[in-house]
C-alpha atoms as a PDB file:
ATOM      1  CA  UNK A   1     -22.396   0.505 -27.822  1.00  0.00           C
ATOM      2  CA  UNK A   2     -22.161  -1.672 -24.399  1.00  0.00           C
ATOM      3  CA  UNK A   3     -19.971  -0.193 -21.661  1.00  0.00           C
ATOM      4  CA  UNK A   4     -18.548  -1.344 -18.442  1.00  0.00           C
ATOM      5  CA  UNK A   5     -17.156   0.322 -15.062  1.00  0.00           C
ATOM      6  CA  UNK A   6     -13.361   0.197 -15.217  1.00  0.00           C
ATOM      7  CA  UNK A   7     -12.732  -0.919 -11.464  1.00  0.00           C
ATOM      8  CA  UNK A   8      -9.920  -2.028  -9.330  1.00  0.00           C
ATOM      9  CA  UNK A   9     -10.170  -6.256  -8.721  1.00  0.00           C
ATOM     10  CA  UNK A  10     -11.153  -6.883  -4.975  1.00  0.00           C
ATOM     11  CA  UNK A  11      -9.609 -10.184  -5.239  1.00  0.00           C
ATOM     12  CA  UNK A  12      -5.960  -8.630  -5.559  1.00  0.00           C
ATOM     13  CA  UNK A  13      -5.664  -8.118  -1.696  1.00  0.00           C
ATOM     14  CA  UNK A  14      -1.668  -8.267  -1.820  1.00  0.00           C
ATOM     15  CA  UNK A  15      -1.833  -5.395  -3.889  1.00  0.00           C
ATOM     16  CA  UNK A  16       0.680  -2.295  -3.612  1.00  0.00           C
ATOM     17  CA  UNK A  17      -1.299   1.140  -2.207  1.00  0.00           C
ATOM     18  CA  UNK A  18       0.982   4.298  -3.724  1.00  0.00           C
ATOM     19  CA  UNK A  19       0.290   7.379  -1.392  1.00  0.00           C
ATOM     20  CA  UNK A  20       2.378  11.058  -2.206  1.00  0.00           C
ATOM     21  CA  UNK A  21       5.367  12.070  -0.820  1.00  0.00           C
ATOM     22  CA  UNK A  22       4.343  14.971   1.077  1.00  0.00           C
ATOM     23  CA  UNK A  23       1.349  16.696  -0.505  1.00  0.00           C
ATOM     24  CA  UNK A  24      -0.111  15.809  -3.639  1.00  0.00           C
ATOM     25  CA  UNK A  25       0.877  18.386  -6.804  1.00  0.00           C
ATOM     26  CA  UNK A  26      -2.490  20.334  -8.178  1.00  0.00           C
ATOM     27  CA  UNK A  27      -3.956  18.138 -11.372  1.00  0.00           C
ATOM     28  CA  UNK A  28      -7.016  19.928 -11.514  1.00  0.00           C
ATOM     29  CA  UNK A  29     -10.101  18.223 -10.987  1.00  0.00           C
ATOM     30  CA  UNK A  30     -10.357  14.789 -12.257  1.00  0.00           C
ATOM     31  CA  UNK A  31     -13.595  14.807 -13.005  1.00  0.00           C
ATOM     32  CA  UNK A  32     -13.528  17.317 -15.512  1.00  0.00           C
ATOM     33  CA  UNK A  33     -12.297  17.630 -18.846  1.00  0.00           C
ATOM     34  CA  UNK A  34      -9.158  18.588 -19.676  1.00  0.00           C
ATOM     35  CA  UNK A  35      -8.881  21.640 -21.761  1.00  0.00           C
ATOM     36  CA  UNK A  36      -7.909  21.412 -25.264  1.00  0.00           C
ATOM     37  CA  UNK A  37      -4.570  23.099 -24.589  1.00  0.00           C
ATOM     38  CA  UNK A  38      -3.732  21.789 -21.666  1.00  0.00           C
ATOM     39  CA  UNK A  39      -0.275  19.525 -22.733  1.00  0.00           C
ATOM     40  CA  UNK A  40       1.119  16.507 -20.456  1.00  0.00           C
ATOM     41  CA  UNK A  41       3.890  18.834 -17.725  1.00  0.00           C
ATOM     42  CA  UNK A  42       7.676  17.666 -17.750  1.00  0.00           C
ATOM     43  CA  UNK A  43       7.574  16.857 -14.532  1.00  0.00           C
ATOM     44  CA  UNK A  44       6.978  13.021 -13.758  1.00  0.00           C
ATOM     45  CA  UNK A  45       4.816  12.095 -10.421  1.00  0.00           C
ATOM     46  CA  UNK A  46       6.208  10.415  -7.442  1.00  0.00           C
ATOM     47  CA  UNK A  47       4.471   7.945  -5.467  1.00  0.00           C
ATOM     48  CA  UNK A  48       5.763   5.866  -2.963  1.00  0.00           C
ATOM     49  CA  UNK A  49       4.797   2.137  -2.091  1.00  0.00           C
ATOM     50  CA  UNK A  50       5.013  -0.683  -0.367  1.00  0.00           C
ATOM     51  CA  UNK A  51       5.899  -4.442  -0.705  1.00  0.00           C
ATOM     52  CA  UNK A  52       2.714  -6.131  -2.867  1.00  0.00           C
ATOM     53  CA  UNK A  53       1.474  -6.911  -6.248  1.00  0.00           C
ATOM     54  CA  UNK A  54       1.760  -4.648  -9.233  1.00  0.00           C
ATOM     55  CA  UNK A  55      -1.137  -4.984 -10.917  1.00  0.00           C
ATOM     56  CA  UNK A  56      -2.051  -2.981 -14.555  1.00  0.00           C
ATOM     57  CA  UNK A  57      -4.731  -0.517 -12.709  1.00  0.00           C
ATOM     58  CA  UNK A  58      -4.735   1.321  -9.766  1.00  0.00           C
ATOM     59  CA  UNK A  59      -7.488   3.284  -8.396  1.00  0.00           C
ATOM     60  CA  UNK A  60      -6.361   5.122  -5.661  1.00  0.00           C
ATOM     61  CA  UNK A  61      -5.008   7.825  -4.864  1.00  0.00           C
ATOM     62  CA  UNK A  62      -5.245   8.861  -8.930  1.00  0.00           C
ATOM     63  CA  UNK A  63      -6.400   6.054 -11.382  1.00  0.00           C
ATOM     64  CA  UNK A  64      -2.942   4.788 -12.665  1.00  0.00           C
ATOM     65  CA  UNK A  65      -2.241   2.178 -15.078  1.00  0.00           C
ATOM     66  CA  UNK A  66       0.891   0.489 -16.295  1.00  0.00           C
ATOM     67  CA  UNK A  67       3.440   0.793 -18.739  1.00  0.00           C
ATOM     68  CA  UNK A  68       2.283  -2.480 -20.019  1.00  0.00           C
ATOM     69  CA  UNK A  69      -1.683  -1.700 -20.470  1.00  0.00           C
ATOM     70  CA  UNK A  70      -0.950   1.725 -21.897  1.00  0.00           C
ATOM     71  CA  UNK A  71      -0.053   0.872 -24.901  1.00  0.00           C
ATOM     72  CA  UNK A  72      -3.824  -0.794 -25.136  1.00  0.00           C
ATOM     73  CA  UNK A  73      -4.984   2.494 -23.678  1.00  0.00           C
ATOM     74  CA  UNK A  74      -3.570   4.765 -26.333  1.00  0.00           C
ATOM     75  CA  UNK A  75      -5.075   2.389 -28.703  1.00  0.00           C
ATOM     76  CA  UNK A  76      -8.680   2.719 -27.661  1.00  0.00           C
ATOM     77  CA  UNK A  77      -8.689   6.560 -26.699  1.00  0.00           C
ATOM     78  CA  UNK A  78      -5.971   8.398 -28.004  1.00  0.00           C
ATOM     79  CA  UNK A  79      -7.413  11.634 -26.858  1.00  0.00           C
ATOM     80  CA  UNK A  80      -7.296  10.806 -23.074  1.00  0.00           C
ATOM     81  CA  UNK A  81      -4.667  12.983 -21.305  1.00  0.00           C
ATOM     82  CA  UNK A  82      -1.737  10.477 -19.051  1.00  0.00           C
ATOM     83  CA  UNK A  83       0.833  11.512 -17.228  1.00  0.00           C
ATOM     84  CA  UNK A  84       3.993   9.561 -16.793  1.00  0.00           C
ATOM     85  CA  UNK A  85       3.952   8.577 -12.414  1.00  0.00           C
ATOM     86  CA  UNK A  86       6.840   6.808 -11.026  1.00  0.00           C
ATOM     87  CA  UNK A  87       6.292   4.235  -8.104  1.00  0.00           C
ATOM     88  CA  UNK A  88       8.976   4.108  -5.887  1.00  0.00           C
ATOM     89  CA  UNK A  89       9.777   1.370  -3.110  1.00  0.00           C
ATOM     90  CA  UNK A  90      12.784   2.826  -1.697  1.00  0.00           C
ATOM     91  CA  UNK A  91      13.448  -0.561   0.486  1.00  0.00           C
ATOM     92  CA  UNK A  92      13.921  -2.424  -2.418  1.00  0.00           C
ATOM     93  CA  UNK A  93      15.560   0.173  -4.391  1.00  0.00           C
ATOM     94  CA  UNK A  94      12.346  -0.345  -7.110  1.00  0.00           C
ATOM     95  CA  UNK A  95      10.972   1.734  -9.119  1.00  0.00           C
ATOM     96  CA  UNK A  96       8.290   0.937 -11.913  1.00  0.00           C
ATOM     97  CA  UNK A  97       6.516   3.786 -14.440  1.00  0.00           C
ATOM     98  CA  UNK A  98       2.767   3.767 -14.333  1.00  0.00           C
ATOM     99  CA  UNK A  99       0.805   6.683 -16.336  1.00  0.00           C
ATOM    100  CA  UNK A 100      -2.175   8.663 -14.336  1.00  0.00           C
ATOM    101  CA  UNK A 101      -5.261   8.977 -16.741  1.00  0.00           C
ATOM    102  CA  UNK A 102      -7.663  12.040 -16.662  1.00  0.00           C
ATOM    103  CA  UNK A 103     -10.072  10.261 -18.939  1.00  0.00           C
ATOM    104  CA  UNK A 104     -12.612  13.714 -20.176  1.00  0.00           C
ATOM    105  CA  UNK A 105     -16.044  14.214 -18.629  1.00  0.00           C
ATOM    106  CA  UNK A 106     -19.074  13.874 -20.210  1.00  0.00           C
ATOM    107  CA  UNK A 107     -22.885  14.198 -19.645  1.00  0.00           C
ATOM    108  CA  UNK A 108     -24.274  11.367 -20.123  1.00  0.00           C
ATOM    109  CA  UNK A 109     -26.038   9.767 -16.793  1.00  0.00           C
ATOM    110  CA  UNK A 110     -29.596   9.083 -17.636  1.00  0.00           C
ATOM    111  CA  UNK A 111     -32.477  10.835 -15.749  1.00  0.00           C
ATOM    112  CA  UNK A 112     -33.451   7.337 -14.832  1.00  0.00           C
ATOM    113  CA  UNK A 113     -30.284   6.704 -12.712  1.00  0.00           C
ATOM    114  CA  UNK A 114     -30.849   6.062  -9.104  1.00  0.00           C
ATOM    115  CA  UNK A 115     -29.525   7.987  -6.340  1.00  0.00           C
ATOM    116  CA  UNK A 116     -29.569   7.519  -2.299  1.00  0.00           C
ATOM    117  CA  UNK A 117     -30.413   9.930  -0.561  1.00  0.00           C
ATOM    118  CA  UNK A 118     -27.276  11.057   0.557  1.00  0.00           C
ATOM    119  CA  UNK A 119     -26.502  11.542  -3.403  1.00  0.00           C
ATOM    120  CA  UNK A 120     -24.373   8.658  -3.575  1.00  0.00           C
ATOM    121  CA  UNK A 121     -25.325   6.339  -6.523  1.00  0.00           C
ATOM    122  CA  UNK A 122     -27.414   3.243  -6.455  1.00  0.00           C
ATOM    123  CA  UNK A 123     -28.012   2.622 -10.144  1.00  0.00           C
ATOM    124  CA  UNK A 124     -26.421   3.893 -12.839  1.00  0.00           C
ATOM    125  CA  UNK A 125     -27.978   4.276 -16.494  1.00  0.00           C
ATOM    126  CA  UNK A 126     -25.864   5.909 -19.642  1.00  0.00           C
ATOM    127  CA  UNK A 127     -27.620   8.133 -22.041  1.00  0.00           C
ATOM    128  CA  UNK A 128     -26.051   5.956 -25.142  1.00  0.00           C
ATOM    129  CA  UNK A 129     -27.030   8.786 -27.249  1.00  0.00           C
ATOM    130  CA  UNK A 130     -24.823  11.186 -25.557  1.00  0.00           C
ATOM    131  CA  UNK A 131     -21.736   9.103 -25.150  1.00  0.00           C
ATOM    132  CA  UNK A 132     -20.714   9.462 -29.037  1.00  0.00           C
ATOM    133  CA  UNK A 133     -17.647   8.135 -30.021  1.00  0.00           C
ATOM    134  CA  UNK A 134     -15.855   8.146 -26.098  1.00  0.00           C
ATOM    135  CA  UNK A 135     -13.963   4.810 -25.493  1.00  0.00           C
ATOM    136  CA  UNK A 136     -12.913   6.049 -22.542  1.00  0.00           C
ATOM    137  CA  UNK A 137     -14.784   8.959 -19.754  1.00  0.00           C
ATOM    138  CA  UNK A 138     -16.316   9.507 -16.824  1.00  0.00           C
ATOM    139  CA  UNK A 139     -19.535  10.992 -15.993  1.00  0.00           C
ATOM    140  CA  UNK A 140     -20.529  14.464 -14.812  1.00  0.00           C
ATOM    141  CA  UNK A 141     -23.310  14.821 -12.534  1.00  0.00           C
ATOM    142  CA  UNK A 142     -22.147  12.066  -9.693  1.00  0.00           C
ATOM    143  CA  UNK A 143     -20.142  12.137  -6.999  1.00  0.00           C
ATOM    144  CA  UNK A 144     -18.492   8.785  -7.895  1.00  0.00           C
ATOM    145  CA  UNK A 145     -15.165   9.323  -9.708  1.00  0.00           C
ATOM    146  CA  UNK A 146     -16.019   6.117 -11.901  1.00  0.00           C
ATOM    147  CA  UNK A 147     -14.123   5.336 -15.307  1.00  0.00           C
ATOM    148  CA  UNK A 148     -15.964   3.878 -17.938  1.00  0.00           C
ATOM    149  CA  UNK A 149     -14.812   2.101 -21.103  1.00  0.00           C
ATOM    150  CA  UNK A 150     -16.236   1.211 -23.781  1.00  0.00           C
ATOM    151  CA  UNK A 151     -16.803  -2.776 -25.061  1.00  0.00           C
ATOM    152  CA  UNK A 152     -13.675  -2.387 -27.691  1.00  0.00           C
ATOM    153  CA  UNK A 153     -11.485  -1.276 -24.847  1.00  0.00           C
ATOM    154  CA  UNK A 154     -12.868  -3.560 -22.598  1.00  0.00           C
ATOM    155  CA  UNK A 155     -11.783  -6.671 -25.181  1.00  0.00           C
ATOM    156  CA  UNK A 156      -8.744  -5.365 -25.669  1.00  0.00           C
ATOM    157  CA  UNK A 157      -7.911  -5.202 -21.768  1.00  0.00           C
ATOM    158  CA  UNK A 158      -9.309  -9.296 -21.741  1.00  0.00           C
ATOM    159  CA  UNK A 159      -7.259 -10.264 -24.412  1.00  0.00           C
ATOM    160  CA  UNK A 160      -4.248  -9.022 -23.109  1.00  0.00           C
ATOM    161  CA  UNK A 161      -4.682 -10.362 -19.697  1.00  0.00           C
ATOM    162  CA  UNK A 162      -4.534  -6.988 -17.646  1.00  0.00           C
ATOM    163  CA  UNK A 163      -4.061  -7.734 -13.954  1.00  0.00           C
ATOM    164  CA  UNK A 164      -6.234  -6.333 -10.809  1.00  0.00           C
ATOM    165  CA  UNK A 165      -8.522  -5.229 -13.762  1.00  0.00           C
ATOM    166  CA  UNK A 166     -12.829  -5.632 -13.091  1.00  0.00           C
ATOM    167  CA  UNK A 167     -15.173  -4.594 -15.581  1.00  0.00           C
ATOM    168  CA  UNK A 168     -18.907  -4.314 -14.145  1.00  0.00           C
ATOM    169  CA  UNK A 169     -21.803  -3.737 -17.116  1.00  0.00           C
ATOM    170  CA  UNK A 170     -23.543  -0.661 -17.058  1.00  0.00           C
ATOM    171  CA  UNK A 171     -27.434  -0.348 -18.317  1.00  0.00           C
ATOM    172  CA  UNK A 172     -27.494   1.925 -21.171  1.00  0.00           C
ATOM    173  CA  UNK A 173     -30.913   3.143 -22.531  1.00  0.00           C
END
């Protein structure tokens, strides 16, 4: 199975940046995998922006997607764990629901990936073998808080013309 970095599109400049209203709640780490048990919490998130574009994914602070490409989401990986965030722009009285993903953490970076030396990475490989049936995870063992999708989720983001969306290849051996 090909797969692809899911990645914020550099060509959106005029997009909006949510930060927290005061400090940001505890989600656990994002890099790991949520626990079997662990249920979406009442509570919704609160972000606040600025004037700018609304694209379908946002990266920063928490990888957030929109109301509109969730549905394609839910689709591909059913098992991933979203929680509804609401983006506020208070001078425009707007406010639009996005959904945070904590896409589940696998091993599955190939011994052949390259690091630099400060750890960072400068090539990554997938173990295909150890990615099983995952349309949707991120990797343990980097530093990088990368989302990766699979090629089915990938054509279903194309198709439906996702905005500020950038899917890079990855090498898989």
């Amino acid at each position: 199975m090909d797969y692809f970095i899911l990645e914020r599109d550099v060509l959106y400049t005029d997009r909006i940046r949510p930060v927290w209203d005061g400090e940001p709640p505890e989600l656990g780490q994002l890099g790991t995998a949520a626990p079997a048990n662990l249920q979406p919490q009442p509570e919704i998130l609160q972000l606040r922006v600025m004037d700018g574009e609304y694209p379908d994914y946002l990266e920063t602070p928490v990888p957030l997607i929109s109301k509109r490409f969730k549905p394609v989401f839910d689709a591909a990986a059913p098992g991933v764990l979203s929680l509804p965030a609401v983006l506020r722009n208070p001078a425009h009285m707007r406010q639009d629901l996005y959904w945070m993903i904590q896409a589940p953490a696998i091993d599955a970076v190939d011994r052949r990936s390259e690091f630099h030396k400060d750890g960072s990475l400068s090539r990554l490989i997938i173990d295909g073998e150890r990615t099983g049936d995952y349309h949707v995870f991120r990797l343990t063992g980097i530093r990088e808080p990368l989302i990766i999708v699979s090629l089915a989720m990938a054509e279903s983001l194309l198709r439906r013309l996702c905005s500020g969306v950038r899917l890079r290849p990855v090498e898989i051996r």
